[in-house]
Protein backbone atom coordinates (compact mmCIF):
# COMPACT_ATOMS: atom_id res chain seq x y z
CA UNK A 1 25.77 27.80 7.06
CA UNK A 2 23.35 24.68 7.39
CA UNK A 3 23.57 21.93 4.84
CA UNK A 4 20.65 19.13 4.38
CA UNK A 5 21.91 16.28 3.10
CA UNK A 6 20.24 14.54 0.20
CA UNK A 7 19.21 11.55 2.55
CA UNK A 8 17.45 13.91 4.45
CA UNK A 9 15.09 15.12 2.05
CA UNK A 10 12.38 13.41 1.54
CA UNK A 11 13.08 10.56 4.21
CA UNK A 12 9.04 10.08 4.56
CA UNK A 13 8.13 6.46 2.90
CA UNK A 14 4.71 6.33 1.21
CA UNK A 15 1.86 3.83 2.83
CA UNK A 16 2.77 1.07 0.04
CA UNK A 17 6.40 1.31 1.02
CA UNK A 18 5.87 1.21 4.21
CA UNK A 19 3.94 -2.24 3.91
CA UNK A 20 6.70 -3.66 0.84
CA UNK A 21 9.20 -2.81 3.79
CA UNK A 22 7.04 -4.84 6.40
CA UNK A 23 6.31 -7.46 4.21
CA UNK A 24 10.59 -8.09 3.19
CA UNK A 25 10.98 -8.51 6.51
CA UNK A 26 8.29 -11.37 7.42
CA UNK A 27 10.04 -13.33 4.50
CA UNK A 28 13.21 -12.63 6.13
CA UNK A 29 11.89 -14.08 9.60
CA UNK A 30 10.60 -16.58 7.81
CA UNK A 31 6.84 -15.79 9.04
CA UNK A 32 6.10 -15.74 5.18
CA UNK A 33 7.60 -17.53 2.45
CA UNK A 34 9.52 -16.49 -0.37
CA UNK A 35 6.97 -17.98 -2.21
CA UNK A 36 3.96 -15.98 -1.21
CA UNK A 37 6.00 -12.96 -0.79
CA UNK A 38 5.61 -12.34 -5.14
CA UNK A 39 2.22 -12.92 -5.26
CA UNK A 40 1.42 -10.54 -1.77
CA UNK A 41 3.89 -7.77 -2.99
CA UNK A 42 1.61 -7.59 -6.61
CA UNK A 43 -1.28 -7.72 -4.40
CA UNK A 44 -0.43 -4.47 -2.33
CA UNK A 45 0.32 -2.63 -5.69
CA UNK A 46 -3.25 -3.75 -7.37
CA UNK A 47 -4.69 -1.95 -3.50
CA UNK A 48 -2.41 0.96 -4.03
CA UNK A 49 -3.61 1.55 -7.63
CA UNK A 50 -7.06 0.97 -6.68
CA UNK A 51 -6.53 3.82 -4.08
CA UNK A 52 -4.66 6.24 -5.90
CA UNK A 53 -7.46 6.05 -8.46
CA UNK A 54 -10.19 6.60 -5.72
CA UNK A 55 -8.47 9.76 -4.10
CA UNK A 56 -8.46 10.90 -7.46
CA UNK A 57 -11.70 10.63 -8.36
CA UNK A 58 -12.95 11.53 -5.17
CA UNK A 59 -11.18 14.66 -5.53
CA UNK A 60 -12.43 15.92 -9.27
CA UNK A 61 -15.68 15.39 -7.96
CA UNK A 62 -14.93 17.50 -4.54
CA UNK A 63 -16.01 14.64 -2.04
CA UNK A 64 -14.38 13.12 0.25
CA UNK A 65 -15.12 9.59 1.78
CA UNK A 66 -15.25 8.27 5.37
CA UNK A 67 -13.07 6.52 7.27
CA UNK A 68 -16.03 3.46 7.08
CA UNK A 69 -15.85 4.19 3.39
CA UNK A 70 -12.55 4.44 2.89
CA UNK A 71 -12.22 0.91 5.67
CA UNK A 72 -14.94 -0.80 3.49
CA UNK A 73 -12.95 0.00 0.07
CA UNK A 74 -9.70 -1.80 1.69
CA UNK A 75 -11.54 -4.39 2.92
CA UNK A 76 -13.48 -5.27 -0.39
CA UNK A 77 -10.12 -4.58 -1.86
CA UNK A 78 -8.20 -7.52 -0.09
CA UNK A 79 -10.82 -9.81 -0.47
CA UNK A 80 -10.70 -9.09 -4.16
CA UNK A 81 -7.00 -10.11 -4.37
CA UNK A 82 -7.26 -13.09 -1.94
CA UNK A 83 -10.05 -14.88 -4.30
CA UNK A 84 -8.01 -13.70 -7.36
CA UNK A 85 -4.57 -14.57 -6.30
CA UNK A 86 -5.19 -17.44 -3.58
C-alpha cells in the first residue's frame, strides 16, 4: 500500500510565494533591508491582486492576453508601486 504524506500534497508554491520566499532571503543576506522588505512584500501583493483580477476578467470575457501584454501589465504594474511606495 502507498501512502502520500500530507507534505507531499500540494508542495507547488504559487508565483507570489515564490517571490515572498526570494525576497526573505535578500533581507537575510542583507542585500535588502529589513526596512524595505515591508514596504516591497505589500508591493508584490498589490501586483498579485492586480493579476488575479486580470486573469479573471480576461477569462469571463474569453480572451486571453500576450506575453507583451501580459510583460507590459507587470511592468506598468511595478512602476505604479515604485512612485506610490518610493
Amino acid at each position: 500500500m502507498t501512502s502520500i504524506s500530507a507534505a507531499s500534497i500540494n508542495t507547488r508554491q504559487s508565483p507570489l510565494q515564490m517571490l515572498r520566499n526570494e525576497l526573505l532571503s535578500e533581507v537575510k543576506s542583507g542585500a535588502i533591508s529589513s526596512s524595505d522588505q515591508d514596504a516591497l512584500s505589500a508591493a508584490l501583493t498589490d501586483i498579485d491582486s492586480a493579476m488575479q483580477a486580470s486573469r479573471a476578467s480576461a477569462q469571463a470575457s474569453g480572451t486571453r492576453p500576450s506575453p507583451d501584454e501580459l510583460k507590459s501589465k507587470i511592468d506598468d504594474l511595478i512602476a505604479g508601486q515604485v512612485t506610490r511606495r518610493f
